[in-house]
Protein backbone atom coordinates (compact mmCIF):
# COMPACT_ATOMS: atom_id res chain seq x y z
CA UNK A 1 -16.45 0.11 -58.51
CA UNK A 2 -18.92 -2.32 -56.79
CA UNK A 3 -21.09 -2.99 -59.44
CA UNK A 4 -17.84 -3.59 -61.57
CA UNK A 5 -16.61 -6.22 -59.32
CA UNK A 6 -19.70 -7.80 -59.26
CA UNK A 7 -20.00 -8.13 -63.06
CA UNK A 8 -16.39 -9.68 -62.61
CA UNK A 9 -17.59 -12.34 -60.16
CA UNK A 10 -20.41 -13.18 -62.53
CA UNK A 11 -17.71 -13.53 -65.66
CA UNK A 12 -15.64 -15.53 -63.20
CA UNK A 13 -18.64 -17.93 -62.23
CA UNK A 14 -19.56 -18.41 -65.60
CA UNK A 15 -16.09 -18.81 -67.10
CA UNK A 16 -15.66 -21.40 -64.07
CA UNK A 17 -18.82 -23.52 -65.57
CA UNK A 18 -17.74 -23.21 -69.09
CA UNK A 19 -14.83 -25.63 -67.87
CA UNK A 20 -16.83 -27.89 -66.39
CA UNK A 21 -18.75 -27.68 -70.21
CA UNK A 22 -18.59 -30.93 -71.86
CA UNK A 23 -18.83 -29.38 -75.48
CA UNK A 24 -16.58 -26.88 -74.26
CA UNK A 25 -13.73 -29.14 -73.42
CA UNK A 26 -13.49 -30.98 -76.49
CA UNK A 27 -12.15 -27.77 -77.95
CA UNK A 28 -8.71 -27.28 -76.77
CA UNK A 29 -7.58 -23.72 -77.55
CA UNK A 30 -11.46 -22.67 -76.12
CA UNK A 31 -10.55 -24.36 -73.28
CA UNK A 32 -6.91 -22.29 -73.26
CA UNK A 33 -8.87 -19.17 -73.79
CA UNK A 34 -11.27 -19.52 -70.98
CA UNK A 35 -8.41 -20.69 -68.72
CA UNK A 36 -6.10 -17.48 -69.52
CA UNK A 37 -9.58 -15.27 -68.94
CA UNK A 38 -10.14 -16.52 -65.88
CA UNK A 39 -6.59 -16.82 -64.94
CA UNK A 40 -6.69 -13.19 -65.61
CA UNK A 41 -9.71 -12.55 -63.05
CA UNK A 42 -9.07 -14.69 -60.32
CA UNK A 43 -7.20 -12.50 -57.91
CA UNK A 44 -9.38 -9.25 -58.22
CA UNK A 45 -12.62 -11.86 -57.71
CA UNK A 46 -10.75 -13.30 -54.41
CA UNK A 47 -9.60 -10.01 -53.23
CA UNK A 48 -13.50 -9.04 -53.77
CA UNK A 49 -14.62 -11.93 -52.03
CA UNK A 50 -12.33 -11.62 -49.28
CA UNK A 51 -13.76 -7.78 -48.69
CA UNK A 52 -17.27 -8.98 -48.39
CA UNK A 53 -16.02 -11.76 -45.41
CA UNK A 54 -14.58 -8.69 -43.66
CA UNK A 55 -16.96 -6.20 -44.41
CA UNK A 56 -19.70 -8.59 -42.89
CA UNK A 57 -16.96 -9.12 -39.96
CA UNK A 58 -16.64 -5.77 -39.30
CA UNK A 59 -20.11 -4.79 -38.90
CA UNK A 60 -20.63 -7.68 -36.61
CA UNK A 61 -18.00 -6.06 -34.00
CA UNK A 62 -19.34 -2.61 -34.48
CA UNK A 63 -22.50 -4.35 -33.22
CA UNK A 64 -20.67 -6.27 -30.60
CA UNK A 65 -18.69 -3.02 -29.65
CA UNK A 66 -22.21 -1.46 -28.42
CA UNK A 67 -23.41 -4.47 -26.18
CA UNK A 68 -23.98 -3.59 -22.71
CA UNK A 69 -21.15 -6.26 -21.23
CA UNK A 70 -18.02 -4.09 -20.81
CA UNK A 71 -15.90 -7.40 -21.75
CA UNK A 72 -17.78 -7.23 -24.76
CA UNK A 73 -17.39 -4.06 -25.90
CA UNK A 74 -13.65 -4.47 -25.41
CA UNK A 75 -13.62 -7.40 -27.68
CA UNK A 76 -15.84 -5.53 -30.29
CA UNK A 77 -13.79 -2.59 -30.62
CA UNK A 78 -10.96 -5.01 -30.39
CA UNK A 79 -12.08 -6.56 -33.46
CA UNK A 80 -13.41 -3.79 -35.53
CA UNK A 81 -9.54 -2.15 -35.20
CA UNK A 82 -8.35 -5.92 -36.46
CA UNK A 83 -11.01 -5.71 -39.47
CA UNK A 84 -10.94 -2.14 -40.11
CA UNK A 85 -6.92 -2.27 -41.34
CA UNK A 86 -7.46 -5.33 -43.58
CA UNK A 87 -10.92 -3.89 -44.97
CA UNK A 88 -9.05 -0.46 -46.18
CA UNK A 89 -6.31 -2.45 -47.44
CA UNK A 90 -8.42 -4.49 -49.52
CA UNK A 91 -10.23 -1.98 -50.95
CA UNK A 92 -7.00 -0.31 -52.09
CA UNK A 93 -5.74 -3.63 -53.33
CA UNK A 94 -9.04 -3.95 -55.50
CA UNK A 95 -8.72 -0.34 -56.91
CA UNK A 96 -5.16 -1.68 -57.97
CA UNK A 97 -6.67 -4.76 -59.56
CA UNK A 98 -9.33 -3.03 -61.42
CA UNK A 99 -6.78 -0.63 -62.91
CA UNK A 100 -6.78 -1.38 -67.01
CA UNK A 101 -3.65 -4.04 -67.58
CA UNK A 102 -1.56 -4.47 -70.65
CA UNK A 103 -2.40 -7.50 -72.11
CA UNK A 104 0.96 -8.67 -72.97
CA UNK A 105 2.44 -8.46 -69.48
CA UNK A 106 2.08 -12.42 -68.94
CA UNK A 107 4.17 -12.93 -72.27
CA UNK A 108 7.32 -14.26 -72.74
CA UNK A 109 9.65 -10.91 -74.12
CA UNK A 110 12.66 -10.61 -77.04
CA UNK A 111 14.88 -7.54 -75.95
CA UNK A 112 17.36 -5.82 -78.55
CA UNK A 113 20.48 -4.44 -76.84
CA UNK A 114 22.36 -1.80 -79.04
CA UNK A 115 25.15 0.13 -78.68
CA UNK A 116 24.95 3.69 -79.50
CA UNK A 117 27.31 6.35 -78.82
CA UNK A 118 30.63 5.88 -77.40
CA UNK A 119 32.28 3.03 -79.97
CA UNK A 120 33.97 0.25 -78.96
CA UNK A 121 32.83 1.44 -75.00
CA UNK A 122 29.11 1.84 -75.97
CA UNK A 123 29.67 -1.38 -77.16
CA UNK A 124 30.82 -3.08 -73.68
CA UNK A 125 28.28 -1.41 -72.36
CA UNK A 126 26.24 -3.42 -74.37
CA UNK A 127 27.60 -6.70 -73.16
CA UNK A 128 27.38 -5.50 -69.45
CA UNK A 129 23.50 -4.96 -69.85
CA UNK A 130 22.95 -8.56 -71.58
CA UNK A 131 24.98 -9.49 -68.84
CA UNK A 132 22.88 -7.63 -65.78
CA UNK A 133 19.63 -8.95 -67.31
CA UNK A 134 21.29 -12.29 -67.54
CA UNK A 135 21.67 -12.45 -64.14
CA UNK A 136 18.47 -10.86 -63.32
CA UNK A 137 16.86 -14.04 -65.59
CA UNK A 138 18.51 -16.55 -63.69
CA UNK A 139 17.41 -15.40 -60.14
CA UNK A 140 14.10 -15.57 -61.58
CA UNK A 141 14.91 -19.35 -63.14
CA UNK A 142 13.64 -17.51 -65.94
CA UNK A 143 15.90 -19.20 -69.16
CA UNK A 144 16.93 -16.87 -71.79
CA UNK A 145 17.83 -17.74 -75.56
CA UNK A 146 20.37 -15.84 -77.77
CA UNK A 147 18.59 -15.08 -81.25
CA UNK A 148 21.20 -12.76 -82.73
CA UNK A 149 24.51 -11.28 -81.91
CA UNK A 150 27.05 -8.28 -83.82
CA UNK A 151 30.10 -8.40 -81.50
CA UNK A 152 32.47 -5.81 -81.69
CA UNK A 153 35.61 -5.33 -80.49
CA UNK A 154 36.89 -7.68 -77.32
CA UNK A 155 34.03 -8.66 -75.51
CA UNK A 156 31.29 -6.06 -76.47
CA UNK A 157 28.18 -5.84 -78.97
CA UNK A 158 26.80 -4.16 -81.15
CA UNK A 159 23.85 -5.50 -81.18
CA UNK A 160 22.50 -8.82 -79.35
CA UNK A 161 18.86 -9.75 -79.69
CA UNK A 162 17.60 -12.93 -77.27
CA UNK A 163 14.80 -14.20 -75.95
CA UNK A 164 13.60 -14.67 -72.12
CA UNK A 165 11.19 -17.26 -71.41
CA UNK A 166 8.99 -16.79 -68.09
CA UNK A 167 5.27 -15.99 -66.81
CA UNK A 168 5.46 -12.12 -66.13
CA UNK A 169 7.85 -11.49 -68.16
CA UNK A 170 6.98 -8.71 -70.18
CA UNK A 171 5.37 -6.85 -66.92
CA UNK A 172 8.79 -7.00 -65.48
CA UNK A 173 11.02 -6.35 -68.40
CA UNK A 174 8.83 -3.36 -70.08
CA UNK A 175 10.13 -1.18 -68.04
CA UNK A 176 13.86 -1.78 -68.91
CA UNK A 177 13.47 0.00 -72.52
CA UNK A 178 14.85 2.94 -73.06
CA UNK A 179 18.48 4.52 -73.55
CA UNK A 180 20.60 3.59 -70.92
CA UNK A 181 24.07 5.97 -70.05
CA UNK A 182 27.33 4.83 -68.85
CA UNK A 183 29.38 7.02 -67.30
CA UNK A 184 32.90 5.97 -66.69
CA UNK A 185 36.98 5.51 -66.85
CA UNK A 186 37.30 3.00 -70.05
CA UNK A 187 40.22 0.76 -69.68
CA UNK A 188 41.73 2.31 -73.36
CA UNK A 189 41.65 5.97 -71.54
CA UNK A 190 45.16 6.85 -70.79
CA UNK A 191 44.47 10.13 -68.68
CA UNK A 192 41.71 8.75 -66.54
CA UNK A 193 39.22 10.83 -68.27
CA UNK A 194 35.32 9.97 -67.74
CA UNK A 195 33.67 9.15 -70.76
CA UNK A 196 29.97 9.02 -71.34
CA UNK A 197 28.63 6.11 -73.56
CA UNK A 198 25.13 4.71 -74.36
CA UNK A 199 23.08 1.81 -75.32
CA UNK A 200 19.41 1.59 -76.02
CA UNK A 201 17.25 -1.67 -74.65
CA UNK A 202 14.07 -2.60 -76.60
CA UNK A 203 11.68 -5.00 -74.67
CA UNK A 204 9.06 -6.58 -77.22
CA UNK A 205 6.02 -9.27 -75.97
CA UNK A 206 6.02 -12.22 -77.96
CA UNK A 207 3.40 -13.09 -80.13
CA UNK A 208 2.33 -16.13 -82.36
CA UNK A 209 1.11 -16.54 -85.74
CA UNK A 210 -2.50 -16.24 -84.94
CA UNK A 211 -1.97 -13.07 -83.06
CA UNK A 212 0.30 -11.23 -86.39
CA UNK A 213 -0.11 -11.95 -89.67
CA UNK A 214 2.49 -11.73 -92.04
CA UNK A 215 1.62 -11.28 -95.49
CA UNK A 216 4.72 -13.25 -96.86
CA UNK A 217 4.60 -11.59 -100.35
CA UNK A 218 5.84 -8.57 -98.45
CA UNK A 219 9.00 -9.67 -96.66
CA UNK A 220 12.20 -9.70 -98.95
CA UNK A 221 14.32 -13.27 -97.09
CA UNK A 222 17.95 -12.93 -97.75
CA UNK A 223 20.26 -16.17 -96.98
CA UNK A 224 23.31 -15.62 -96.91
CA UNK A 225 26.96 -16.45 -94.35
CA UNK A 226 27.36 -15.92 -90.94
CA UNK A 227 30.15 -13.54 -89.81
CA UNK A 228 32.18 -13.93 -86.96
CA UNK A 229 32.54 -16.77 -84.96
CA UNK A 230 31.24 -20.00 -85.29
CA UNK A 231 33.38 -23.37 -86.37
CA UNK A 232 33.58 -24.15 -90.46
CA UNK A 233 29.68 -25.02 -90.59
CA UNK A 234 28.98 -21.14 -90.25
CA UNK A 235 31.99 -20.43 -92.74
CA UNK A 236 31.44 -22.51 -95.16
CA UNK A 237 27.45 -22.97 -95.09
CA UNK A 238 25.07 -19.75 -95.85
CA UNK A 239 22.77 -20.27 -92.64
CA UNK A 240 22.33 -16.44 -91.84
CA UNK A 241 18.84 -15.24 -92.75
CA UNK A 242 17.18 -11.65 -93.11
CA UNK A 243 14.01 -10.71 -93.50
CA UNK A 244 12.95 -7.03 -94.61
CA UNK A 245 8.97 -5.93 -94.16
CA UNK A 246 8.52 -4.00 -97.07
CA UNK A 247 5.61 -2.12 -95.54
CA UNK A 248 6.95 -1.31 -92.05
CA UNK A 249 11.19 -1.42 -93.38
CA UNK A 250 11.39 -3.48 -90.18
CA UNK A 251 14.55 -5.83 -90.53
CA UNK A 252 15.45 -8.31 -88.84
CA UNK A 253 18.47 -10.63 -88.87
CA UNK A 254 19.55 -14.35 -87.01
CA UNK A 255 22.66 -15.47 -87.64
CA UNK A 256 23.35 -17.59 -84.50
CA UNK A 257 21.73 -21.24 -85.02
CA UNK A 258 24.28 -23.44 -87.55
CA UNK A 259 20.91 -24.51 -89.22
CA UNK A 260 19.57 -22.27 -91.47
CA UNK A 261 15.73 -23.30 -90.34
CA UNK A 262 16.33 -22.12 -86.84
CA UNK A 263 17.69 -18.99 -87.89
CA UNK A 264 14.37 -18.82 -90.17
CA UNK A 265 12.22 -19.13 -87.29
CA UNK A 266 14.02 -16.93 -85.14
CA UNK A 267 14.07 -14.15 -87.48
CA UNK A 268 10.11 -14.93 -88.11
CA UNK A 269 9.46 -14.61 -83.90
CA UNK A 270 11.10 -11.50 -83.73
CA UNK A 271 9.86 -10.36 -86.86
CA UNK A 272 6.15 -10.66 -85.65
CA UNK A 273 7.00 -9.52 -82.27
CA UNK A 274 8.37 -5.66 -83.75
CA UNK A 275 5.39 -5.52 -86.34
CA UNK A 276 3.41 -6.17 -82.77
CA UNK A 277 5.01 -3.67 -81.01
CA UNK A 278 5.04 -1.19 -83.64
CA UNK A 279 0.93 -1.38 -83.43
CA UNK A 280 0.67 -1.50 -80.03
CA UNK A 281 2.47 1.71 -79.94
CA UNK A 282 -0.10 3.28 -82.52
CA UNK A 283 -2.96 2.26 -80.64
CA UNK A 284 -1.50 4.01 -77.57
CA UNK A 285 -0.47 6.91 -79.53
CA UNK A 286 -3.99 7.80 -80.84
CA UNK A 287 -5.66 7.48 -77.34
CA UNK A 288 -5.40 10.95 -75.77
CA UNK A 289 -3.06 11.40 -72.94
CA UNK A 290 -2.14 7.66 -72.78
CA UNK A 291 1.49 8.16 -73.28
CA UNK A 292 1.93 11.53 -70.90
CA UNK A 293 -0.07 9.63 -68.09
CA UNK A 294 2.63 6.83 -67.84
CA UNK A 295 5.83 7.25 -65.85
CA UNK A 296 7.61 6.39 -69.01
CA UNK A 297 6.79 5.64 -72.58
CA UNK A 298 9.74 2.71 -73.26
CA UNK A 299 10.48 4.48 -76.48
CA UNK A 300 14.41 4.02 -77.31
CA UNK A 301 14.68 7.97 -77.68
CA UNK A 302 13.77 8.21 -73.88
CA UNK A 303 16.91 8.21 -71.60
CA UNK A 304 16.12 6.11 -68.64
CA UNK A 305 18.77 5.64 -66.53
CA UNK A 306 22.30 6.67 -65.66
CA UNK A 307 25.36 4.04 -64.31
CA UNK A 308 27.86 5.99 -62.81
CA UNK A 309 30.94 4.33 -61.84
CA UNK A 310 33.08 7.07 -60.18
CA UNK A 311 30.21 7.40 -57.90
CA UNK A 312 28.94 3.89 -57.82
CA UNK A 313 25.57 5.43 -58.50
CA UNK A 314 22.67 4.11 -60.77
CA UNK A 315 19.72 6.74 -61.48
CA UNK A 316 16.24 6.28 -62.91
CA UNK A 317 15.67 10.06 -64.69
CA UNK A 318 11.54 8.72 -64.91
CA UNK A 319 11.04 8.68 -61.41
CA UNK A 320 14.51 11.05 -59.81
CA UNK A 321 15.58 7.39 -57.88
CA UNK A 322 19.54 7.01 -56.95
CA UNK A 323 20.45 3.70 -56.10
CA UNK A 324 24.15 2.84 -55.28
CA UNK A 325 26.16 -0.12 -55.43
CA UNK A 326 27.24 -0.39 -59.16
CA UNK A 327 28.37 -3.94 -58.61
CA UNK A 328 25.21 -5.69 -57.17
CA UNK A 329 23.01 -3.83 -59.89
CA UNK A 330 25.03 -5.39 -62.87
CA UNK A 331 25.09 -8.94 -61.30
CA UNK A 332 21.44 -8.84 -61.88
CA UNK A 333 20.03 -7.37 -58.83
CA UNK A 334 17.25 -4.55 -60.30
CA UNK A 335 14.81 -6.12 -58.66
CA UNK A 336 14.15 -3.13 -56.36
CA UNK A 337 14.89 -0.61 -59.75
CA UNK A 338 12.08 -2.19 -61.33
CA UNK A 339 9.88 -2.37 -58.34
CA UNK A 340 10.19 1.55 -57.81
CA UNK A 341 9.36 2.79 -61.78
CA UNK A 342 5.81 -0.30 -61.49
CA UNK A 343 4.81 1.50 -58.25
CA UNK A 344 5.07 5.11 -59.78
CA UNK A 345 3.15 4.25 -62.94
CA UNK A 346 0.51 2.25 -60.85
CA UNK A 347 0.23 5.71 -58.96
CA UNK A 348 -0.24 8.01 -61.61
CA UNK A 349 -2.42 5.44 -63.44
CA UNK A 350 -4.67 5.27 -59.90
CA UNK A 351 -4.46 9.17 -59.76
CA UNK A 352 -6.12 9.40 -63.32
CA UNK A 353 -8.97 7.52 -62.74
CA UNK A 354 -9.31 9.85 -59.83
């Protein structure tokens, strides 16, 4: 792990210079590039840096705990239990750091909310998810953008596709996709009967042209008019566009924006962000044991979690965690949900590199 670390310092120090580089700065995305690396190192090389200070403090009481001066010796061991606690946490912080991170987790994220079984109360529980990760968004001043929407019925969805703009927000979000299960009274139900209804939650990194490239020849583009809602423009003016990837049958459709253009390069962002996804999820699938070592793989067949509103109980199935307080959880607060499934996966992940 040591000899790791220092390699890292030495990438750090050098990346450090190369900004300082005269010929380096006059190129600007070289200059982004280095940035985001070292960005990306900074915290296990202070963390590492941090241990050494310690380490070097610690031997000095252990040293001071065998002088001769009773008053000494007191302080020494004094110290050395002060230095001893910080230097074991720091070495489990840096085992943490060094663990292998997803590359996207910085990125800004486009989630799909669908409804699935259950009809018209699938499809509220549609609108009650956009809703909790809404709120969730705006605690975090994160600001989301709506790229696509299918209402159905009053008040539900189904299907709305939007965007949420925010450092970390793919590391936070991943975790959210997945089927999600309602269990409840709908207000239609004239016996009181439970029903159980779902709705599946796909959480896709954003990517940009450099990182995807479309072969253009290969997607079909549809215009055509927006349904629903929307004032005469959307009536009377075909501003709706979908795109089909001939090669993947990925489609994609943004219907939202009155101007045809920003429907275009909506449909384009997500577009690039599913034919992303879909080979991240190959890679991952080919390396053996990648996808049984993680607390949960985020595919949409997966059932995740359970909202029971008889019982005012939320479960997460990956990791057997009840939360209550139905309420609080859909105005946004899965904070501590989130915080739970991270810390299990970091676990397992630190278990399997023993």
């Amino acid at each position: 792990m040591f000899e790791r670390l220092r390699e890292i310092e030495a990438r750090y120090e050098e990346l450090t210079r190369l900004l300082s580089d005269p010929d380096v700065l006059v190129d600007h995305r070289r200059v982004e590039e280095i940035g985001r690396e070292r960005a990306g190192i900074e915290e296990v090389v202070r963390l590492y840096r941090r241990y050494r200070e310690v380490e070097e403090s610690l031997a000095e009481a252990r040293v001071l705990a065998q002088d001769s001066d009773a008053e000494m010796r007191a302080l020494g061991h004094e110290e050395m239990a002060r230095f001893e606690g910080e230097w074991a946490s720091l070495e489990a912080a840096m085992k943490v750091a060094l663990l292998p991170k997803d590359p996207a987790d910085e990125r800004d994220v486009i989630v799909e909310i669908r409804a699935g079984t259950g009809g018209d109360e699938a499809a509220l529980f549609a609108a009650d998810l956009f809703k909790m990760y809404s709120r969730y968004a705006e605690r975090r001043r994160w600001p989301i953008e709506v790229l696509n929407t299918s209402a159905a019925g009053p008040g539900g969805y189904r299907e709305i596709v939007f965007e949420v703009h925010g450092k970390g927000a793919y590391s936070r979000l991943k975790f959210e996709s997945g089927v999600h299960r309602v269990q409840r009274v709908p207000a239609t139900e004239a016996q009181g009967r439970i029903h159980t209804s779902t709705a599946t939650v796909a959480v896709l990194p954003e990517v940009d042209e450099v990182e995807v490239a479309i072969n253009w020849n290969d997607v079909r583009i549809d215009i055509f008019h927006s349904g629903g809602a929307g004032g005469q423009n959307v009536n009377k003016v075909a501003t709706a566009v979908r795109m089909t990837h001939a090669p993947t049958g990925i489609v994609v459709q943004c219907q939202d924006e009155r101007s045809q253009a920003k429907n275009r390069a909506k449909a384009e962002a997500v577009l690039r962000a599913r034919i992303y996804e879909l080979e991240r999820a190959k890679a991952a699938a080919s390396e053996a044991g990648n996808r049984k070592a993680q607390v949960g793989t985020g595919e949409r067949s997966e059932k995740i979690r359970t909202y029971n509103f008889p019982q005012d109980r939320v479960t997460d199935h990956r990791i057997n965690l009840t939360v209550h307080s139905m309420p609080r959880i859909l105005d946004g607060e899965i904070e501590g949900l989130i915080d739970a499934v991270a810390v299990a996966e970091q676990a397992e992940a630190l278990a399997a590199v023993g």
